[in-house]
PDB file of N, CA and C in Angstrom:
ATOM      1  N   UNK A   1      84.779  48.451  48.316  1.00  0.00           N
ATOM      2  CA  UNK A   1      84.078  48.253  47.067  1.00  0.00           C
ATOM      3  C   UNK A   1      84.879  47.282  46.202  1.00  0.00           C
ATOM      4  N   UNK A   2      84.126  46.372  45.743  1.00  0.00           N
ATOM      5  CA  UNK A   2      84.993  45.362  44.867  1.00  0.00           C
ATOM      6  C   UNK A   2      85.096  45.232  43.292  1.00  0.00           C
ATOM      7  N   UNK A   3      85.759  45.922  42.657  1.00  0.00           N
ATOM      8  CA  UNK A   3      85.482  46.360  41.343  1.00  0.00           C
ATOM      9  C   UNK A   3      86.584  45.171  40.553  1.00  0.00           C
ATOM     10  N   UNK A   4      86.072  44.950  39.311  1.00  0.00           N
ATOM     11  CA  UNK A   4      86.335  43.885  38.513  1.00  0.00           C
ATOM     12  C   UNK A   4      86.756  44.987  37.023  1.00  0.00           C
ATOM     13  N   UNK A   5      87.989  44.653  36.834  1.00  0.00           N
ATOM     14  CA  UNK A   5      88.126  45.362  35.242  1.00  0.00           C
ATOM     15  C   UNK A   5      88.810  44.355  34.335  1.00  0.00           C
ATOM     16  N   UNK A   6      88.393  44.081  33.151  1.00  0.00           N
ATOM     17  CA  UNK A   6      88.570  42.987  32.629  1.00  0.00           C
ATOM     18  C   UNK A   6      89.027  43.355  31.053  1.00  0.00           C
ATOM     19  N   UNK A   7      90.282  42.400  30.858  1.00  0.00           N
ATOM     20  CA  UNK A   7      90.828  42.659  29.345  1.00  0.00           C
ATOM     21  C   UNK A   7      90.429  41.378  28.926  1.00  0.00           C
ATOM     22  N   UNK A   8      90.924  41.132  27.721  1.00  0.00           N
ATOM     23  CA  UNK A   8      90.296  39.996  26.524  1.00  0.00           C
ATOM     24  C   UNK A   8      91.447  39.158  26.553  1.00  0.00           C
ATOM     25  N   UNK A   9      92.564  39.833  25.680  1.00  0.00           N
ATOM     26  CA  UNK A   9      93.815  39.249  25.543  1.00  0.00           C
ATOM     27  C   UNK A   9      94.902  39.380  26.747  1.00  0.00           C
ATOM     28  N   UNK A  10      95.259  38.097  27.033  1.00  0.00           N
ATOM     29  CA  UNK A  10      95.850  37.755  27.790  1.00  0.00           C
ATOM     30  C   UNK A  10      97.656  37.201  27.679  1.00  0.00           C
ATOM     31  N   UNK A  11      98.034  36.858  26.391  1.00  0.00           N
ATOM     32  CA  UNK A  11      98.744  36.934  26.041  1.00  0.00           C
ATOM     33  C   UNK A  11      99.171  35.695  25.724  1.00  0.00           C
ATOM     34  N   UNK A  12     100.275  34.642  25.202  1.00  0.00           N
ATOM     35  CA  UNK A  12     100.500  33.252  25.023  1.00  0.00           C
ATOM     36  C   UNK A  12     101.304  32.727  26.233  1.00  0.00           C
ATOM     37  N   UNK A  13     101.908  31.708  26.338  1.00  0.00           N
ATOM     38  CA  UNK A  13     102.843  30.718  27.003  1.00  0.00           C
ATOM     39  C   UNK A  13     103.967  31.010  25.890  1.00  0.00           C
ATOM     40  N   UNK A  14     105.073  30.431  26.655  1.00  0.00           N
ATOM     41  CA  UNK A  14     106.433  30.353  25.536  1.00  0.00           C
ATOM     42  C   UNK A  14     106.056  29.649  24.596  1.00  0.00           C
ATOM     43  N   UNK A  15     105.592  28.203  24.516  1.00  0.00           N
ATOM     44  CA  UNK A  15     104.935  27.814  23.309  1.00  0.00           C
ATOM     45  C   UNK A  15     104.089  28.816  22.256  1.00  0.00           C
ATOM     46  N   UNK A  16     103.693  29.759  22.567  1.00  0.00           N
ATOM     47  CA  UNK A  16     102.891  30.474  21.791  1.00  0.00           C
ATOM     48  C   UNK A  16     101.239  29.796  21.759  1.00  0.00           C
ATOM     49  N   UNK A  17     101.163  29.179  22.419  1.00  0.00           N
ATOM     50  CA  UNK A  17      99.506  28.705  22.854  1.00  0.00           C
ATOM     51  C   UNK A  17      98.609  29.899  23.601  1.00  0.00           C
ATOM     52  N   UNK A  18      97.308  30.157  22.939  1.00  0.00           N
ATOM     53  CA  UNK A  18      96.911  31.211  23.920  1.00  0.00           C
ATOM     54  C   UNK A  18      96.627  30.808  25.396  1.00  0.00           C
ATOM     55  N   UNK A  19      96.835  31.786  26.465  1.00  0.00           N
ATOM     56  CA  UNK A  19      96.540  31.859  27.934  1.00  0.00           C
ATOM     57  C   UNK A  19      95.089  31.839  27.575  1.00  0.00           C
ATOM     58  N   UNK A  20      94.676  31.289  28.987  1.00  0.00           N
ATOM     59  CA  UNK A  20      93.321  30.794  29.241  1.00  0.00           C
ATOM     60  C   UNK A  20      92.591  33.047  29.197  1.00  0.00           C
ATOM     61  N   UNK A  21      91.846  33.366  28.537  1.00  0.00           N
ATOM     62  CA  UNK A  21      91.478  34.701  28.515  1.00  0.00           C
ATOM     63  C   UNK A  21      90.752  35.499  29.130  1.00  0.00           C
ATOM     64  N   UNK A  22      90.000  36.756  29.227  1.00  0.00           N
ATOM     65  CA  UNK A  22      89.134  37.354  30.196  1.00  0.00           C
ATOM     66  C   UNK A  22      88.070  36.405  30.226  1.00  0.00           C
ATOM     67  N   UNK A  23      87.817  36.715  28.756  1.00  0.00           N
ATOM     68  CA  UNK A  23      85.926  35.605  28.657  1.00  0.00           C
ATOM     69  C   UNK A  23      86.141  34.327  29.535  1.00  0.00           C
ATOM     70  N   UNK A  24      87.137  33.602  29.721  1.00  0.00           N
ATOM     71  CA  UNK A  24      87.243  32.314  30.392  1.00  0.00           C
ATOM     72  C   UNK A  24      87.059  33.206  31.605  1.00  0.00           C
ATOM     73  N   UNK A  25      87.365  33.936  32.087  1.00  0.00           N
ATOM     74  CA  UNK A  25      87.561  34.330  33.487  1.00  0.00           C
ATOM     75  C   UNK A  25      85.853  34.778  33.981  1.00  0.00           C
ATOM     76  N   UNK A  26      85.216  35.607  32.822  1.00  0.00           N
ATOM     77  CA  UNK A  26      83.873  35.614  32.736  1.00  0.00           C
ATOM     78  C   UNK A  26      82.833  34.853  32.879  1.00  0.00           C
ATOM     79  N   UNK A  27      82.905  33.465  31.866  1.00  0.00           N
ATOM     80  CA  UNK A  27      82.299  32.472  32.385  1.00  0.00           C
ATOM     81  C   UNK A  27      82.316  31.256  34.110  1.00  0.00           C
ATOM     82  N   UNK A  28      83.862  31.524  33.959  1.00  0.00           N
ATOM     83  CA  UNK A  28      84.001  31.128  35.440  1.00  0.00           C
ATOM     84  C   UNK A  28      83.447  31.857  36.404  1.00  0.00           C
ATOM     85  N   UNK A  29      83.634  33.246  36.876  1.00  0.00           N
ATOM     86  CA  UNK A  29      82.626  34.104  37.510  1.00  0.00           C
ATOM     87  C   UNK A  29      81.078  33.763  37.446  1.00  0.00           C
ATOM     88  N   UNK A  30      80.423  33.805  36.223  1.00  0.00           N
ATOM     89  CA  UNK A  30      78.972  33.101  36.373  1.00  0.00           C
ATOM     90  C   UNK A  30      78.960  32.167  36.474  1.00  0.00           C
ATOM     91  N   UNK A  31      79.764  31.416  36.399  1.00  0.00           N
ATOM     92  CA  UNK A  31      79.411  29.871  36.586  1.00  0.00           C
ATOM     93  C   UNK A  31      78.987  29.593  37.897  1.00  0.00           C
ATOM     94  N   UNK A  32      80.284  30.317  38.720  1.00  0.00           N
ATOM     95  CA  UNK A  32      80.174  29.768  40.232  1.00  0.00           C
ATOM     96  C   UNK A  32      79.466  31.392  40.861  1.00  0.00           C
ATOM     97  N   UNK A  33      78.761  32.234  40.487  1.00  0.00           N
ATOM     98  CA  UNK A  33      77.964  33.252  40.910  1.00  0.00           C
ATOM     99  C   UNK A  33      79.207  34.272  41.628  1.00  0.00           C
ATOM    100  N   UNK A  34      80.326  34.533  41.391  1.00  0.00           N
ATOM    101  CA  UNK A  34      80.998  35.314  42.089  1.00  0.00           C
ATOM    102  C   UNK A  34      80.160  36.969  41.527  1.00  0.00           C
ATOM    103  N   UNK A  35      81.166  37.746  42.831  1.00  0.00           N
ATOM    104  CA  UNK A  35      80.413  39.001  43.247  1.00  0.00           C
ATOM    105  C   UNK A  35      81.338  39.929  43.125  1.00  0.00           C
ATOM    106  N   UNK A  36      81.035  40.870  42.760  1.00  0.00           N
ATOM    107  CA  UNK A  36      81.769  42.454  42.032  1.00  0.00           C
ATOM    108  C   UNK A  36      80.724  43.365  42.332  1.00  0.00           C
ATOM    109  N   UNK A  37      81.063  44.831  42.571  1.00  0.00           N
ATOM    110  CA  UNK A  37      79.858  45.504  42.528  1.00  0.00           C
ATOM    111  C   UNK A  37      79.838  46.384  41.626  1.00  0.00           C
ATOM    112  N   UNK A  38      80.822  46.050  40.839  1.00  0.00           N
ATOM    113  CA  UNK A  38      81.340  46.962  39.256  1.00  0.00           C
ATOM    114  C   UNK A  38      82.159  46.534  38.335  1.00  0.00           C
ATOM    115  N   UNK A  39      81.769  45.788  37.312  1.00  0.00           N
ATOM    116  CA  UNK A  39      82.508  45.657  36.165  1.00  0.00           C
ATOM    117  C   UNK A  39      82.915  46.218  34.985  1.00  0.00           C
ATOM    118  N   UNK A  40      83.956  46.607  35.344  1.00  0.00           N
ATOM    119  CA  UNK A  40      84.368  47.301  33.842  1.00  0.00           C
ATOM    120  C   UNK A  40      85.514  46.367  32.652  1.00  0.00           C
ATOM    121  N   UNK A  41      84.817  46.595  31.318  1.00  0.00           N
ATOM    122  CA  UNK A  41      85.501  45.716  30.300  1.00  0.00           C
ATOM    123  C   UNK A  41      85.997  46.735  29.468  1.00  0.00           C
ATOM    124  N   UNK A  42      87.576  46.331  29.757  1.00  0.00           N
ATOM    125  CA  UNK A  42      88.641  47.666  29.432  1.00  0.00           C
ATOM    126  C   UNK A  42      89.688  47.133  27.458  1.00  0.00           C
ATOM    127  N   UNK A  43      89.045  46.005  27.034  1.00  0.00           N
ATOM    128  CA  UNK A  43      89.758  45.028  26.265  1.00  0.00           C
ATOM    129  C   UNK A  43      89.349  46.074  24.860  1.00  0.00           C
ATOM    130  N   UNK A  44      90.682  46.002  23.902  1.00  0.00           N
ATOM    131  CA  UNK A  44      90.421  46.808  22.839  1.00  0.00           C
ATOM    132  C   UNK A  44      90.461  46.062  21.733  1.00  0.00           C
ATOM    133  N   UNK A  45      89.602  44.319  22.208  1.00  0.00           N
ATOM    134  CA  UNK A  45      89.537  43.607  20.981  1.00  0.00           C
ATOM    135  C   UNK A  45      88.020  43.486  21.106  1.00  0.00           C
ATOM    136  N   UNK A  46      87.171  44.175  19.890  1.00  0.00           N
ATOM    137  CA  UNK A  46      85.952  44.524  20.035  1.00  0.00           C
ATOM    138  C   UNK A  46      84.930  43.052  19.929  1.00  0.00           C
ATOM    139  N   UNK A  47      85.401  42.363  19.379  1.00  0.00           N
ATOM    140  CA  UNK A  47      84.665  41.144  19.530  1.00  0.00           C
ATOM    141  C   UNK A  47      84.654  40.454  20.894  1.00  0.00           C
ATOM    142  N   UNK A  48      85.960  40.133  21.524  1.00  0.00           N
ATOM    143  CA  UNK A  48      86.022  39.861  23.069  1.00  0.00           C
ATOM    144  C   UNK A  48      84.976  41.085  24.056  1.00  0.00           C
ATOM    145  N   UNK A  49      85.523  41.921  23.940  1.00  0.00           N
ATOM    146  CA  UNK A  49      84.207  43.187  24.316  1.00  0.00           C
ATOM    147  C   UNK A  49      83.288  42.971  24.677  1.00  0.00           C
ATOM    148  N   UNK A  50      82.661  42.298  23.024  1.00  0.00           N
ATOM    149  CA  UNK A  50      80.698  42.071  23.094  1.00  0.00           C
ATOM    150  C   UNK A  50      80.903  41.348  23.690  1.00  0.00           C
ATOM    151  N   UNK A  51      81.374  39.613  23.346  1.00  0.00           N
ATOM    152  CA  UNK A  51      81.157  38.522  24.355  1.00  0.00           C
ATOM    153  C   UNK A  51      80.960  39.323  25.151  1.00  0.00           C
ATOM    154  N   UNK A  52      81.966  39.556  26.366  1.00  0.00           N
ATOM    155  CA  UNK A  52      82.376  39.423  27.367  1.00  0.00           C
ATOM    156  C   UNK A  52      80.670  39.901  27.827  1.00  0.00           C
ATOM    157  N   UNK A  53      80.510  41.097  27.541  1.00  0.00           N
ATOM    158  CA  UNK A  53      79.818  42.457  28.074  1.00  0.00           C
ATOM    159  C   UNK A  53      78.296  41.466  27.740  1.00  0.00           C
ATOM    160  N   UNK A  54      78.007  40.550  26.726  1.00  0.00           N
ATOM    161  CA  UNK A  54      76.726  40.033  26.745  1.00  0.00           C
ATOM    162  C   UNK A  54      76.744  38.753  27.671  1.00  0.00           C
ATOM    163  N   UNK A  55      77.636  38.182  27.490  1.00  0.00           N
ATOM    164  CA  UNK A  55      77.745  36.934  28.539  1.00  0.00           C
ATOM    165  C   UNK A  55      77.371  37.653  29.970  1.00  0.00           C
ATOM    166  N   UNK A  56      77.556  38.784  30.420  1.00  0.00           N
ATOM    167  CA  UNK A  56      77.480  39.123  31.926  1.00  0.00           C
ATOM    168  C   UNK A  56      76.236  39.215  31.799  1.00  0.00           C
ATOM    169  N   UNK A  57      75.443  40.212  30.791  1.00  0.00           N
ATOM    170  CA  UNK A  57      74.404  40.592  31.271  1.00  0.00           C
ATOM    171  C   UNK A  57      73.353  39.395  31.089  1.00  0.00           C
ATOM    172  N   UNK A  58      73.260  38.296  30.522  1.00  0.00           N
ATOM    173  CA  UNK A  58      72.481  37.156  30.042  1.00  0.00           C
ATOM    174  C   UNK A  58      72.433  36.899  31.211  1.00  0.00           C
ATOM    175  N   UNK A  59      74.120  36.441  31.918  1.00  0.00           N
ATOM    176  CA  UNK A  59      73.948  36.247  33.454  1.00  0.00           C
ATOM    177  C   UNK A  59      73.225  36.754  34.418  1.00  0.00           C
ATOM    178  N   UNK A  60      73.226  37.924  34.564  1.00  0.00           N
ATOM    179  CA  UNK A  60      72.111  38.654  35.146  1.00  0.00           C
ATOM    180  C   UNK A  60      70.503  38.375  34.942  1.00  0.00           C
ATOM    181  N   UNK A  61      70.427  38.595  33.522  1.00  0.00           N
ATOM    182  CA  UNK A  61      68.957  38.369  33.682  1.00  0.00           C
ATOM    183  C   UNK A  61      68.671  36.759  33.979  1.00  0.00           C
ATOM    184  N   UNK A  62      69.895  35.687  33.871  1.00  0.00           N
ATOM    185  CA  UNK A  62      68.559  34.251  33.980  1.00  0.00           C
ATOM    186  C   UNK A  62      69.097  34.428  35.209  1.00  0.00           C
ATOM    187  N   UNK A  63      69.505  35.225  36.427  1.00  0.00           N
ATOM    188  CA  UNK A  63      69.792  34.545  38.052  1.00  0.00           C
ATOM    189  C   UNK A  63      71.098  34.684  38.200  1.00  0.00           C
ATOM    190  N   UNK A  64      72.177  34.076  37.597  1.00  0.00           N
ATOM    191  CA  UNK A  64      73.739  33.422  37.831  1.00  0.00           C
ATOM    192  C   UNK A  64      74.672  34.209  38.590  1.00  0.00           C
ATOM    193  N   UNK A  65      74.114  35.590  38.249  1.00  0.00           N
ATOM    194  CA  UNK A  65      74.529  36.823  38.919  1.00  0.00           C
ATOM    195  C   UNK A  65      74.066  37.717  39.205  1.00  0.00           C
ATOM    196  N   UNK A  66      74.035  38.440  40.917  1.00  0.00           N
ATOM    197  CA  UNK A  66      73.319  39.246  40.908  1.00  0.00           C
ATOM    198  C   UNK A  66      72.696  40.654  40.186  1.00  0.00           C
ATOM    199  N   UNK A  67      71.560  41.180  40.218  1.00  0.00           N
ATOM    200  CA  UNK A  67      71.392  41.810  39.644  1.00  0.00           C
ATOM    201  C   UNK A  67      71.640  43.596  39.683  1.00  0.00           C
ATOM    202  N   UNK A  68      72.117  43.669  40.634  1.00  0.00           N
ATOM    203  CA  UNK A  68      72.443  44.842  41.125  1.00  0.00           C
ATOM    204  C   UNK A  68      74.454  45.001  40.820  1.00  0.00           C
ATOM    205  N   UNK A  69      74.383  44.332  40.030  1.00  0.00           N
ATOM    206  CA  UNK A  69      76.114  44.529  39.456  1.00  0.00           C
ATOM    207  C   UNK A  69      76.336  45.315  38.503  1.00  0.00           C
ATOM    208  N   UNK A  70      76.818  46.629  38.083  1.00  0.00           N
ATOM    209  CA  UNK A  70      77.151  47.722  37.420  1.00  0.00           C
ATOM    210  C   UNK A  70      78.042  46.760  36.439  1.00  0.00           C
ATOM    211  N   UNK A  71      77.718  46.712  34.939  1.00  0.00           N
ATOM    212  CA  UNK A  71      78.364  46.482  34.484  1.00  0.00           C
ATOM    213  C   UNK A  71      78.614  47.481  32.995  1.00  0.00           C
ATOM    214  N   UNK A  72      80.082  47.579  32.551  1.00  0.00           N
ATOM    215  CA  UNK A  72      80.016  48.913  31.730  1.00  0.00           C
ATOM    216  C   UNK A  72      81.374  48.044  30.928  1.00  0.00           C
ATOM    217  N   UNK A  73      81.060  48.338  29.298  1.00  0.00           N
ATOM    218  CA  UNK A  73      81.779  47.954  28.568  1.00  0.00           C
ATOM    219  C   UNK A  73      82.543  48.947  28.016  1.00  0.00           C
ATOM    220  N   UNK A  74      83.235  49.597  29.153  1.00  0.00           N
ATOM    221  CA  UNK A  74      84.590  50.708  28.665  1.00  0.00           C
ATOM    222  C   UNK A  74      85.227  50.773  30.251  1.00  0.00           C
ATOM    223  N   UNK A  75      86.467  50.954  29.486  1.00  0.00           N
ATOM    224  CA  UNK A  75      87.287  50.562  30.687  1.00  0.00           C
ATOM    225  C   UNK A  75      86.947  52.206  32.059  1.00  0.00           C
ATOM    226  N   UNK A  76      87.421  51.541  33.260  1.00  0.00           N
ATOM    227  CA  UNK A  76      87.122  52.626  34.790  1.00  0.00           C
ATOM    228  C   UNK A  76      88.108  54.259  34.291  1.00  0.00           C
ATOM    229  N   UNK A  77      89.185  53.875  33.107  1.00  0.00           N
ATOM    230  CA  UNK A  77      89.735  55.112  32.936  1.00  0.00           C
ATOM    231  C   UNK A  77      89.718  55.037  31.363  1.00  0.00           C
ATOM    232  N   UNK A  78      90.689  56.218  30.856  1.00  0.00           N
ATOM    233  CA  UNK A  78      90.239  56.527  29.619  1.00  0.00           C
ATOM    234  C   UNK A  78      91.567  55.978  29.112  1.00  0.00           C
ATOM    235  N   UNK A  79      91.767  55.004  28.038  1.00  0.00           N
ATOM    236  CA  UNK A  79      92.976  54.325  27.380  1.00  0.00           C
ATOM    237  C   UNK A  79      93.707  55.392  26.880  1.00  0.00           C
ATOM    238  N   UNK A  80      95.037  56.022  27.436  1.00  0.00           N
ATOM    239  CA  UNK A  80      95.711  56.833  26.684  1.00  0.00           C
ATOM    240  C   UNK A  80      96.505  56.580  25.318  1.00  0.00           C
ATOM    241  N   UNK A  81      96.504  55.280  24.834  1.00  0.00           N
ATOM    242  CA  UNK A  81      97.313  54.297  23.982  1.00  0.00           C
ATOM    243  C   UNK A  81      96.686  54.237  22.853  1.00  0.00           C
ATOM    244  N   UNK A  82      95.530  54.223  22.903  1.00  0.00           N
ATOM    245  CA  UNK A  82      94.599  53.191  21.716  1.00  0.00           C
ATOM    246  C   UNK A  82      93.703  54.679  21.131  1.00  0.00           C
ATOM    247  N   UNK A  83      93.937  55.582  21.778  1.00  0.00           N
ATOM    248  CA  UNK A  83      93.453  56.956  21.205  1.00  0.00           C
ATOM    249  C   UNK A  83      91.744  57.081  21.481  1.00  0.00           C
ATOM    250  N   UNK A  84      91.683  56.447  22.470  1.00  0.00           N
ATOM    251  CA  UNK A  84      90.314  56.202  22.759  1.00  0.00           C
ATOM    252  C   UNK A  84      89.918  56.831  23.552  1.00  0.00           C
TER     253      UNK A  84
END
């Protein structure tokens, strides 16, 4: 089973420039139609979240990705950290 769990923040370079992030990793996935049979979006920056979690499903409905991909905007376990 090929499961996909996805954070937002990714963290900087020594420069302090941000790393390329989940959502980049998101759009690349639809771009080129890659395949998961479960996505979970585990990121506790709630705006990255929505993106992320609406960008997939848009994907889904115009084609880009199949439609039979579980996708769930809370992470596969329960964050012991963030009190969530």
């Amino acid at each position: 089973m090929a499961i996909l769990t996805l954070d937002h923040d990714l963290g900087e370079d020594v420069e302090g420039k941000e790393l390329p992030n989940g959502y980049d990793l998101v759009k690349y996935f639809c771009e080129h139609g890659l395949r998961a049979e479960k996505i979970y979006i585990h990121t506790d920056n709630p705006v990255g979240r929505q993106n992320t979690y609406d960008t997939l499903l848009a994907a889904q409905r115009r084609g880009f990705i199949a439609e039979d991909i579980e996708i769930y905007h809370y992470p596969i376990t329960v964050n012991r950290y963030s009190g969530e």
